[in-house]
N, C-alpha and C. Protein backbone atom coordinates (compact mmCIF):
# COMPACT_ATOMS: atom_id res chain seq x y z
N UNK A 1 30.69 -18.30 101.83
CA UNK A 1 31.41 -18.53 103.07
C UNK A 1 32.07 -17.24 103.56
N UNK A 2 32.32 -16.21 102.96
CA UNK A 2 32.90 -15.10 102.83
C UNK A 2 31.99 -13.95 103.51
N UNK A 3 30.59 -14.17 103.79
CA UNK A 3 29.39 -13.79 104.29
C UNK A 3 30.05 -13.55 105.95
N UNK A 4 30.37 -14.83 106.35
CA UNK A 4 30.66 -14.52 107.80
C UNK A 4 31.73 -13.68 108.26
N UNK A 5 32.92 -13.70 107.85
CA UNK A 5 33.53 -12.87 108.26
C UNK A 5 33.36 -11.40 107.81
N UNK A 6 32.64 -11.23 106.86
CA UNK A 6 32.01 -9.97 106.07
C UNK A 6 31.27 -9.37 107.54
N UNK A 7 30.31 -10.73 107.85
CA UNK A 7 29.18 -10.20 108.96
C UNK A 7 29.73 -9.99 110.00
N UNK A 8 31.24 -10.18 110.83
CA UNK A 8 31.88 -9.92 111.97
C UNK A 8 32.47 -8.66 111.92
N UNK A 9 33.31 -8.14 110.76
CA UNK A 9 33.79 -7.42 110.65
C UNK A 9 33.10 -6.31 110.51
N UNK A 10 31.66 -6.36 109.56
CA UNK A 10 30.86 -5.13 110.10
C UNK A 10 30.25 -5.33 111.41
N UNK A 11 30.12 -5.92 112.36
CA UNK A 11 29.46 -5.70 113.29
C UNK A 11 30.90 -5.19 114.61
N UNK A 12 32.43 -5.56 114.28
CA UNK A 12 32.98 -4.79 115.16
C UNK A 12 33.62 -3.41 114.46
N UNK A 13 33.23 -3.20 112.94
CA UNK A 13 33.56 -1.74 112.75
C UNK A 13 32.50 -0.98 112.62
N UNK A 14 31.58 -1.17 112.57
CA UNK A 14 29.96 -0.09 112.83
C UNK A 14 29.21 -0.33 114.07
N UNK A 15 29.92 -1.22 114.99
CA UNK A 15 28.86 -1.73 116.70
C UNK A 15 28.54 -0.26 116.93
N UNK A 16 27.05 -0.32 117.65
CA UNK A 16 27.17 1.40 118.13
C UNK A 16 27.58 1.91 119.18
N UNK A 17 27.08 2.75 120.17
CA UNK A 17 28.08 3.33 120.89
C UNK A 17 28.67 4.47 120.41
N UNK A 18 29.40 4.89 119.69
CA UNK A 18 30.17 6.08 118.95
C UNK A 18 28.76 7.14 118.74
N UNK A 19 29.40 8.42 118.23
CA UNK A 19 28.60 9.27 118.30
C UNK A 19 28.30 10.03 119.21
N UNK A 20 27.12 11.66 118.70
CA UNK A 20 27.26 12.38 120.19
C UNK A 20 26.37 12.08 120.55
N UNK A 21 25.82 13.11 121.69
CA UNK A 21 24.70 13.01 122.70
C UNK A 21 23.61 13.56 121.81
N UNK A 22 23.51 14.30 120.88
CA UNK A 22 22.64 15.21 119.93
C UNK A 22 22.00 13.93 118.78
N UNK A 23 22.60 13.28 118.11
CA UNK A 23 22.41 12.59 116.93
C UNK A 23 23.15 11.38 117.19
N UNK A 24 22.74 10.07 116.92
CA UNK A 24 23.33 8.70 117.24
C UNK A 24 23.23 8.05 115.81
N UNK A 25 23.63 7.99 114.84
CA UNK A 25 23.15 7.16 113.28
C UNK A 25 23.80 5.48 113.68
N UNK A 26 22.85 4.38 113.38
CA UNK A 26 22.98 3.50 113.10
C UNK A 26 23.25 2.97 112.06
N UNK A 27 24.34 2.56 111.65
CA UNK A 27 25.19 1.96 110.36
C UNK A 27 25.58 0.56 110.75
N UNK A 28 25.06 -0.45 111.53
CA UNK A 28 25.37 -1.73 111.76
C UNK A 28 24.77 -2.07 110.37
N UNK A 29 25.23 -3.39 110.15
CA UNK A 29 24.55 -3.99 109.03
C UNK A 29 24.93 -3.33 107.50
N UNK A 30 25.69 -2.59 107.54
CA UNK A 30 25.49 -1.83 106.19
C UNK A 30 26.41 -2.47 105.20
N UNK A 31 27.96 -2.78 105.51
CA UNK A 31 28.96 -3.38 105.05
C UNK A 31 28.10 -4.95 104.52
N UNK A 32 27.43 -5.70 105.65
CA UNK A 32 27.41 -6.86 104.82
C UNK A 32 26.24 -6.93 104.28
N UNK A 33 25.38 -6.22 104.20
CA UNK A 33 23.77 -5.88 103.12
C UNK A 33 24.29 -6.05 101.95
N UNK A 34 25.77 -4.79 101.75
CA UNK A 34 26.42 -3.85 100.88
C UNK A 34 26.80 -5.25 100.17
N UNK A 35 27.52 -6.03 100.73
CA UNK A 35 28.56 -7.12 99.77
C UNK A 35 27.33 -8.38 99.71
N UNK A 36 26.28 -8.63 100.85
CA UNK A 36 25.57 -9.45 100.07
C UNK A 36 24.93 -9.22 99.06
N UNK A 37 24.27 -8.08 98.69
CA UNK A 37 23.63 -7.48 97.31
C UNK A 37 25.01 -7.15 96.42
N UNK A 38 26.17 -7.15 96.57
CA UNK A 38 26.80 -7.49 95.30
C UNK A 38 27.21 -8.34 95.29
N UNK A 39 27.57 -9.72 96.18
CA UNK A 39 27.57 -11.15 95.88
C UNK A 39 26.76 -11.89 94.94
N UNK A 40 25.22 -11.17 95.64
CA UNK A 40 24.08 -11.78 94.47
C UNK A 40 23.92 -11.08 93.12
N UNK A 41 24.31 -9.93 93.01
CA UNK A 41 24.71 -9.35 91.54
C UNK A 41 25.34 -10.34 90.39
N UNK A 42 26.57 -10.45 91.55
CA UNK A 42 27.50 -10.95 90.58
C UNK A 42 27.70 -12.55 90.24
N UNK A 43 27.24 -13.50 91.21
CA UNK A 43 26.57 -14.36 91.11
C UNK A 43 25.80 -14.87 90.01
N UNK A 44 25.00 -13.63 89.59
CA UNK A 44 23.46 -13.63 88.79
C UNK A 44 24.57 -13.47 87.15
N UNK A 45 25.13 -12.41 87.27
CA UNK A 45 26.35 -12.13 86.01
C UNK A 45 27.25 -12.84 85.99
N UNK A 46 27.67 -13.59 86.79
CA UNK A 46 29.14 -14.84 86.50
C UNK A 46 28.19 -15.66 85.46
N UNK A 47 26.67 -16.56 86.34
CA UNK A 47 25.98 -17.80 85.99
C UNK A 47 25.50 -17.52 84.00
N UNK A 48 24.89 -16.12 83.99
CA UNK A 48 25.12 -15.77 82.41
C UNK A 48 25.91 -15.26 81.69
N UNK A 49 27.27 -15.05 81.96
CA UNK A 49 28.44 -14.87 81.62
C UNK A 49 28.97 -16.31 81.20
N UNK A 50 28.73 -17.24 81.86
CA UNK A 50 29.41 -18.26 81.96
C UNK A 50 28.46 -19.14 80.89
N UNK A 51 27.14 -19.37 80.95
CA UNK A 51 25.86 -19.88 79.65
C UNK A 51 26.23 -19.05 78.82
N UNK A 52 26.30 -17.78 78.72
CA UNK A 52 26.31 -17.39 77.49
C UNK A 52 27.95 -17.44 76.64
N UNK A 53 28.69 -16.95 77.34
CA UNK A 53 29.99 -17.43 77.05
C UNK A 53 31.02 -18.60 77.06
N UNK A 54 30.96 -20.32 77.26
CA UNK A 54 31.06 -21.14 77.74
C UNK A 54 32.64 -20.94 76.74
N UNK A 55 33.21 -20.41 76.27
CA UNK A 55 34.70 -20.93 75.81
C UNK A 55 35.76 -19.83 76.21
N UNK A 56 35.21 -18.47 77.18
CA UNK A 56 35.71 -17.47 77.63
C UNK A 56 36.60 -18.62 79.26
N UNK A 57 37.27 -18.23 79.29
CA UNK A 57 38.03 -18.43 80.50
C UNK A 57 37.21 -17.96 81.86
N UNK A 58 37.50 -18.97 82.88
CA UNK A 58 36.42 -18.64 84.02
C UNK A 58 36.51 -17.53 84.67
N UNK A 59 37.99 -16.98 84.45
CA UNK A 59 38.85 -16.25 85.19
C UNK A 59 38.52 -14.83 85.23
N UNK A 60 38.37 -14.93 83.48
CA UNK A 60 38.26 -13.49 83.04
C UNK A 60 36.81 -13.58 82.75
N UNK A 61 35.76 -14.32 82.98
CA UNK A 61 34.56 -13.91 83.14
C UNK A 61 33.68 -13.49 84.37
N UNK A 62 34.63 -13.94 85.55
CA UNK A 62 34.58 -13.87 86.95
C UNK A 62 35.12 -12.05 87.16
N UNK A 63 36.38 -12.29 86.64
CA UNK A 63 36.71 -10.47 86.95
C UNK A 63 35.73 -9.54 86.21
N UNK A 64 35.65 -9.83 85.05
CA UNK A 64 34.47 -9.02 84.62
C UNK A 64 33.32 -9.07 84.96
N UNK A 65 32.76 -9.88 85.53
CA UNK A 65 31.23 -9.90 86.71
C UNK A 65 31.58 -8.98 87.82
N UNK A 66 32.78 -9.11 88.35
CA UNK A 66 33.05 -8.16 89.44
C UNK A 66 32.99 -6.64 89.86
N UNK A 67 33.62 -6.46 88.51
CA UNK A 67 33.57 -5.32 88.15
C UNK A 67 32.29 -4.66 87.52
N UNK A 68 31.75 -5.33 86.86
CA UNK A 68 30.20 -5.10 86.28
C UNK A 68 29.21 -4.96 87.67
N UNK A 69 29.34 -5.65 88.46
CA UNK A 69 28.87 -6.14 89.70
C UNK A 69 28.80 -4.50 90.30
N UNK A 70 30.29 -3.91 90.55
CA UNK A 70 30.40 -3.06 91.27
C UNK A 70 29.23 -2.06 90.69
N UNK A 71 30.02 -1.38 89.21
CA UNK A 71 29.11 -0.63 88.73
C UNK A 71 27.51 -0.42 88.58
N UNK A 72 26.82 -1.90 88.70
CA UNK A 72 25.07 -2.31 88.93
C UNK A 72 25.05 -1.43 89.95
N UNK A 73 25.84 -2.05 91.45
CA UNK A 73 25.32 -1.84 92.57
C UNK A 73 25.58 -0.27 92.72
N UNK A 74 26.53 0.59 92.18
CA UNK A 74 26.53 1.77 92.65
C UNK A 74 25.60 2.70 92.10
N UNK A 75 25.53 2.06 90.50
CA UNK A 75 24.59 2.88 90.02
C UNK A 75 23.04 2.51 90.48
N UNK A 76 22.63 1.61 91.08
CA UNK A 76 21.83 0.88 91.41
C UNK A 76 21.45 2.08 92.79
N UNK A 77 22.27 2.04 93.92
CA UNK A 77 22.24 2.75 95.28
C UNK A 77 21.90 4.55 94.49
N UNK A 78 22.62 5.53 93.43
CA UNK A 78 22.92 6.32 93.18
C UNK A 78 21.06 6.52 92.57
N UNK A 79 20.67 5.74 91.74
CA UNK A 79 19.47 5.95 90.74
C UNK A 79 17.80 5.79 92.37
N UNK A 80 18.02 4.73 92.85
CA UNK A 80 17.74 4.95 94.64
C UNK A 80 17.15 6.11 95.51
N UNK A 81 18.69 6.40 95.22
CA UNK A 81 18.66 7.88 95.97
C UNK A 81 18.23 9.14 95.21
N UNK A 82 18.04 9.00 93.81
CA UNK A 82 17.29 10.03 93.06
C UNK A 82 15.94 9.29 93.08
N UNK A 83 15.69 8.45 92.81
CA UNK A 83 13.68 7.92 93.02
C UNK A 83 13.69 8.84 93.73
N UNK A 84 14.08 8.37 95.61
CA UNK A 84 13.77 8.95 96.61
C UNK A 84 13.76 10.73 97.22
N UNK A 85 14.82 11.03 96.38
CA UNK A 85 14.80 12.63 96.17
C UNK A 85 13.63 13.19 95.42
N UNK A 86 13.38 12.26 94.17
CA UNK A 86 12.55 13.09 93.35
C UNK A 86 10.66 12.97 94.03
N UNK A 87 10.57 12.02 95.00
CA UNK A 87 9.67 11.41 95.35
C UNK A 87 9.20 12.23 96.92
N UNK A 88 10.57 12.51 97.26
CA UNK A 88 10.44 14.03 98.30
C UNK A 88 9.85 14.78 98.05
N UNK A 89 10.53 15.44 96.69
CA UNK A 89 10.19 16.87 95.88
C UNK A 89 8.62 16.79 95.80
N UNK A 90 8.27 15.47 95.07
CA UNK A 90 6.53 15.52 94.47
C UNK A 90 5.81 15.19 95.64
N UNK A 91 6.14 14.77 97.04
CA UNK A 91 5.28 15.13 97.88
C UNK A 91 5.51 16.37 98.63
N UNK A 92 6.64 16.98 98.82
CA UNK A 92 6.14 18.45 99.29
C UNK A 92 5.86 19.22 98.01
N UNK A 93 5.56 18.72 97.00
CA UNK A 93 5.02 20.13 96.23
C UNK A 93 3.69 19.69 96.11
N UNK A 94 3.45 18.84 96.50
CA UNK A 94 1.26 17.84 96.32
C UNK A 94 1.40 18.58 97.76
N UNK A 95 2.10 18.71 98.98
CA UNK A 95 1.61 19.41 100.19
C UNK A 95 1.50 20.67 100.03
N UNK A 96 2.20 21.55 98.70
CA UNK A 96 2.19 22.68 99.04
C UNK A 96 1.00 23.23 98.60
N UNK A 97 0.50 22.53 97.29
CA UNK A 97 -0.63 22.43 97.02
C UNK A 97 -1.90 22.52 97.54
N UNK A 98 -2.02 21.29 98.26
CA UNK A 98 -2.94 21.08 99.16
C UNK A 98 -3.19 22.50 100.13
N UNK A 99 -1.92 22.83 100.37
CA UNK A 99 -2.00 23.94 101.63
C UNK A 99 -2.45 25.25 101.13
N UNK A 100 -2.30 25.00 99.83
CA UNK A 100 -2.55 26.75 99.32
C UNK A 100 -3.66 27.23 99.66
N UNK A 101 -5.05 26.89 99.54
CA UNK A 101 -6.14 27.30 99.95
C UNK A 101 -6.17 28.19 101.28
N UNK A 102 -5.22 27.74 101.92
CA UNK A 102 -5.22 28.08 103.42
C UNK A 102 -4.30 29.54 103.17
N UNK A 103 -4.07 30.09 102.83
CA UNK A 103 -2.42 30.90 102.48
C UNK A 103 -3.73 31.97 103.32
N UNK A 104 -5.03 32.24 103.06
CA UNK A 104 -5.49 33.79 103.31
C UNK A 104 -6.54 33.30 104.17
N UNK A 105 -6.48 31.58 104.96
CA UNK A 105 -7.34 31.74 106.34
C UNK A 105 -7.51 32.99 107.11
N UNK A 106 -6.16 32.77 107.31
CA UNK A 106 -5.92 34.31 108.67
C UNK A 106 -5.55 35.49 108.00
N UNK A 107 -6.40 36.48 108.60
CA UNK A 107 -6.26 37.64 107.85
C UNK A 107 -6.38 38.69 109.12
N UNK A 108 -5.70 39.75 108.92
CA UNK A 108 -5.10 40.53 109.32
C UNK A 108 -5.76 42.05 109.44
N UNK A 109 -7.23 42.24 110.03
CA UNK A 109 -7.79 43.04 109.44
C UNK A 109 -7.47 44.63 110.32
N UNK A 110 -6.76 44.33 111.10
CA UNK A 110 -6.64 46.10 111.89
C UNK A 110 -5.13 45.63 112.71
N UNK A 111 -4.92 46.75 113.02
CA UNK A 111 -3.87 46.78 114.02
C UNK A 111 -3.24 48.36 114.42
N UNK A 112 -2.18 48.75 115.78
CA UNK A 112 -2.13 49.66 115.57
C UNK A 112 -0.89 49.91 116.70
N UNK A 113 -0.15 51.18 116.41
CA UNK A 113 0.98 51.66 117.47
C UNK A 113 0.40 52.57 118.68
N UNK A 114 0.93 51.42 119.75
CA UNK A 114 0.25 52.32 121.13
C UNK A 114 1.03 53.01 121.72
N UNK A 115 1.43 54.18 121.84
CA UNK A 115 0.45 54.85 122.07
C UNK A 115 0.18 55.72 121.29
N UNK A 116 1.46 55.67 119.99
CA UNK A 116 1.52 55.91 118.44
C UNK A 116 3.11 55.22 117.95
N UNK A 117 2.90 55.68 116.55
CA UNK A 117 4.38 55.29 116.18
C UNK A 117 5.54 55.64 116.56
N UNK A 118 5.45 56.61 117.23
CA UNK A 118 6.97 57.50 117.32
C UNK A 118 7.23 56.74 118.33
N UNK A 119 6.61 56.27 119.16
CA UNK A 119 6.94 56.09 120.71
C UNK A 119 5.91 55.03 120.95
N UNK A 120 6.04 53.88 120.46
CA UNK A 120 5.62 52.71 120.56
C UNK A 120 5.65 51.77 121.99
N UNK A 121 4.96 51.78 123.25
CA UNK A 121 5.97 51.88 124.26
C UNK A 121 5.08 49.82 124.62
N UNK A 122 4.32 49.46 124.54
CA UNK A 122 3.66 47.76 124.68
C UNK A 122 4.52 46.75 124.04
N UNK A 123 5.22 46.98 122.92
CA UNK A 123 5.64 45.69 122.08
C UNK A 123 7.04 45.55 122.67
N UNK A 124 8.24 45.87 122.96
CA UNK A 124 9.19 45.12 123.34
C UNK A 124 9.95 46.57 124.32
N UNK A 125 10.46 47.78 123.45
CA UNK A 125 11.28 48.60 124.13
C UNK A 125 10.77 49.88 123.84
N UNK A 126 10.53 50.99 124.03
CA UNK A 126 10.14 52.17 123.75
C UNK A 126 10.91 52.66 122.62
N UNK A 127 10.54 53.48 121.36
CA UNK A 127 11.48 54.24 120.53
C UNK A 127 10.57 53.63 119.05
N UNK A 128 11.31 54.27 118.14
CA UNK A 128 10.17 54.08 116.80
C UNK A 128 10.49 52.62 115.92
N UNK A 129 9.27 52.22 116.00
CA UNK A 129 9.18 50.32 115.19
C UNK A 129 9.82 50.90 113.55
N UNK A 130 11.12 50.20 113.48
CA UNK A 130 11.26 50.32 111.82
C UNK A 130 10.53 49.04 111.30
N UNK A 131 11.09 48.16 111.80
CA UNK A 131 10.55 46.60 111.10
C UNK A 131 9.30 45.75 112.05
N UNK A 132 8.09 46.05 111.64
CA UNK A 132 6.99 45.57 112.34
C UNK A 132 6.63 43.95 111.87
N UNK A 133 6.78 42.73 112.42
CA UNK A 133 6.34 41.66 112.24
C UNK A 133 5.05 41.14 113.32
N UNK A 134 3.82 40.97 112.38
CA UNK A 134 3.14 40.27 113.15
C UNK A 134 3.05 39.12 112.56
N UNK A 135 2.68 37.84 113.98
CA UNK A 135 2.61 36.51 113.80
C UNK A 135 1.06 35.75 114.30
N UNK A 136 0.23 35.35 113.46
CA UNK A 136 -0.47 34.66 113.93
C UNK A 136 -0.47 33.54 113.56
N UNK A 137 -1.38 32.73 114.71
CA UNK A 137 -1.76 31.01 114.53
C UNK A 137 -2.64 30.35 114.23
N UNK A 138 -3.09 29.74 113.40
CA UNK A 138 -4.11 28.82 113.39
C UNK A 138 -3.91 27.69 113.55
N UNK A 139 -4.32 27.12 115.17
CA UNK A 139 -4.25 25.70 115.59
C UNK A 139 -5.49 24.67 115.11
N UNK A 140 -4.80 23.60 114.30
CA UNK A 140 -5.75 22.80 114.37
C UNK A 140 -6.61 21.87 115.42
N UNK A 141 -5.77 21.78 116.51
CA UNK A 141 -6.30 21.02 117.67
C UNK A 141 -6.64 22.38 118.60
N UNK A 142 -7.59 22.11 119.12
CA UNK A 142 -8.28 22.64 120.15
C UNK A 142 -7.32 22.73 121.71
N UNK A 143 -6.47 21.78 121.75
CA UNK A 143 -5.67 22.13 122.46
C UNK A 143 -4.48 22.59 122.57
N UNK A 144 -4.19 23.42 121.45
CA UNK A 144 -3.02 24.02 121.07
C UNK A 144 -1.93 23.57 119.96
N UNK A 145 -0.77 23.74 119.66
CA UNK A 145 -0.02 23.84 118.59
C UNK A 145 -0.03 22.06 118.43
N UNK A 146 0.19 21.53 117.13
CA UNK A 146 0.23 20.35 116.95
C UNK A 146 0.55 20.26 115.48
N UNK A 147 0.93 19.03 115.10
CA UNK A 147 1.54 19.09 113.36
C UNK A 147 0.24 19.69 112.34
N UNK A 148 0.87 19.96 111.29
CA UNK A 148 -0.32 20.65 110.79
C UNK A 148 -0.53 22.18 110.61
N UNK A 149 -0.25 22.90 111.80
CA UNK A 149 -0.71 23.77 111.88
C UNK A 149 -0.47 25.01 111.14
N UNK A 150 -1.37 26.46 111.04
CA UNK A 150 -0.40 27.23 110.27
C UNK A 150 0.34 28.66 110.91
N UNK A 151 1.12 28.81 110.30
CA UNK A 151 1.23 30.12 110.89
C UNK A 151 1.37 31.38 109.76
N UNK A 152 1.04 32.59 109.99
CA UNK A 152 1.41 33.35 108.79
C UNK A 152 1.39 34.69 109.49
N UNK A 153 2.67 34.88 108.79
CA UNK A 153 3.73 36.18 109.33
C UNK A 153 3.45 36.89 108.07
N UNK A 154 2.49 38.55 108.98
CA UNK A 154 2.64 39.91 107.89
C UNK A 154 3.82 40.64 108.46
N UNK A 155 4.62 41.33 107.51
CA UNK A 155 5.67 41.92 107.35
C UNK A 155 5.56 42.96 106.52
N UNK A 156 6.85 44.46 106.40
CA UNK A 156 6.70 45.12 105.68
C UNK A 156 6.91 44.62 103.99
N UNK A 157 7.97 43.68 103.72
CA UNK A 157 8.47 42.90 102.41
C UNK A 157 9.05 41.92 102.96
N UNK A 158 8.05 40.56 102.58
CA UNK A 158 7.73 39.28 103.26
C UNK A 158 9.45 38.78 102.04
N UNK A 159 10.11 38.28 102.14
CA UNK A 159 10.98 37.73 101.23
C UNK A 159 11.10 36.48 101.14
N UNK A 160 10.68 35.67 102.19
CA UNK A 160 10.65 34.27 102.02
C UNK A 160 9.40 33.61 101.16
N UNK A 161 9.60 32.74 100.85
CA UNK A 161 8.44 31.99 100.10
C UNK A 161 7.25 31.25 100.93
N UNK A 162 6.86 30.84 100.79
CA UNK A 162 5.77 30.02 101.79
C UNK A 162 5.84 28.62 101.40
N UNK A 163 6.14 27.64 102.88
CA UNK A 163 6.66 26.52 102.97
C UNK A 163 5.70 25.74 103.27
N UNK A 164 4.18 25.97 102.94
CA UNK A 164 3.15 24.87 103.65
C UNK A 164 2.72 24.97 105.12
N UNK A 165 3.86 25.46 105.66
CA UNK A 165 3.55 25.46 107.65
C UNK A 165 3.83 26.93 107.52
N UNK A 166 4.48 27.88 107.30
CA UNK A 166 4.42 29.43 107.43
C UNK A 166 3.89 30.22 105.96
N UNK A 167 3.19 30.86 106.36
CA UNK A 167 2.48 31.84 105.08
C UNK A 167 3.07 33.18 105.29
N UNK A 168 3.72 34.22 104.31
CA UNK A 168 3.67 35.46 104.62
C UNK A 168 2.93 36.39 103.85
N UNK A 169 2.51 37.42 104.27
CA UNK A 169 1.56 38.48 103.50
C UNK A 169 2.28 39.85 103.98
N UNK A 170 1.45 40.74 103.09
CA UNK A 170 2.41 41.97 103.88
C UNK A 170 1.63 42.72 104.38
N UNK A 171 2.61 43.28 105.56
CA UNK A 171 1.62 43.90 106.23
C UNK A 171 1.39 45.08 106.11
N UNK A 172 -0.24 45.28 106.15
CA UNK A 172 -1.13 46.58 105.82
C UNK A 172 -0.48 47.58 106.99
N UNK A 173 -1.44 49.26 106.41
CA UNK A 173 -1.06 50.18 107.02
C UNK A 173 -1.64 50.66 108.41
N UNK A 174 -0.85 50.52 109.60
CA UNK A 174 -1.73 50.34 110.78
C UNK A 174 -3.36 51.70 110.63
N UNK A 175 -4.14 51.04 111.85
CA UNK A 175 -5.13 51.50 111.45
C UNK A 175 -4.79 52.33 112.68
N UNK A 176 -6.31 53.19 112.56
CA UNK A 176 -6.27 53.91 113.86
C UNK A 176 -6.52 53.65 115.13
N UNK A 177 -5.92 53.89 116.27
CA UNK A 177 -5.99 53.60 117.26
C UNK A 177 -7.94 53.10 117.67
N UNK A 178 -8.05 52.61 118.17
CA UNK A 178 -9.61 52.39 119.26
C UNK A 178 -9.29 53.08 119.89
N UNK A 179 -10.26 54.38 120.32
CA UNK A 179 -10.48 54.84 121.59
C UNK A 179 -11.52 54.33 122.23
């Protein structure tokens, strides 16, 4: 009976509305999920508390379900949330896997400073490139960028690791100009 006002009270302290314009989280429902899964906990631990113990006082087999109750359910939510962490981890590391093959699709075979190094004057501002990053793409759809795809950035000392969606390599020593 305790269900209903459980179910009013979360629905006028989590109603939504609140929140910014960026991120909105929905938390309706959570309070009385929360106390119906430890109602039925403890329920389940009073009924064999009570068969198995029949000369214990109701009182003190009831508080101790309660409390037992609590501890199920937290450790219960806590063990949950590690499945689900650890279950993250082993699918981005089966993706990273998967992706490795791809790490040396794109390759990087020439390049060069126009109109030399000293005086680099096409890529952004005139004056000498200390830190040269190139970026290429490999789209899987034919019509441009879409999930999936890769990218891999040569650099002079790549320091990041490679995340499945960006690859880094380092980058070679420019070649000579095309005349």
């Amino acid at each position: 009976m305790l269900a209903v006002p459980i179910y009013f009270l979360d629905l006028a302290l989590l109603a939504g509305g609140g929140g910014s314009n960026w991120i909105n989280l929905d938390f309706r429902r959570l309070i009385f999920w929360t106390y119906i899964a430890w109602l039925a906990i403890n329920v389940a631990l009073s009924s064999i508390a009570v068969l198995s113990f029949p000369k214990s006082g109701l009182l003190r087999i009831h508080l101790g379900s309660m409390v037992l109750s609590v501890i199920l359910l937290v450790t219960g939510f806590v063990g949950y949330g590690k499945l689900l962490r650890a279950r993250a981890i082993a699918d981005q590391r089966t993706f990273m896997e998967s992706r490795r093959p791809l790490i040396n699709v794109i390759e990087l075979k020439g390049w060069w400073y126009f109109p030399d190094e000293i005086y680099p004057t096409e890529i952004l501002h005139p004056g000498h490139a200390d830190d040269v990053r190139i970026t290429l793409y490999l789209f899987k759809a034919a019509s441009g960028p879409a999930a999936g795809d890769i990218t891999k950035v040569f650099m002079n000392s790549p320091e990041q690791g490679d995340d499945g969606e960006y690859f880094y390599g380092v980058l070679p020593a420019p070649s000579l100009p095309a005349k």
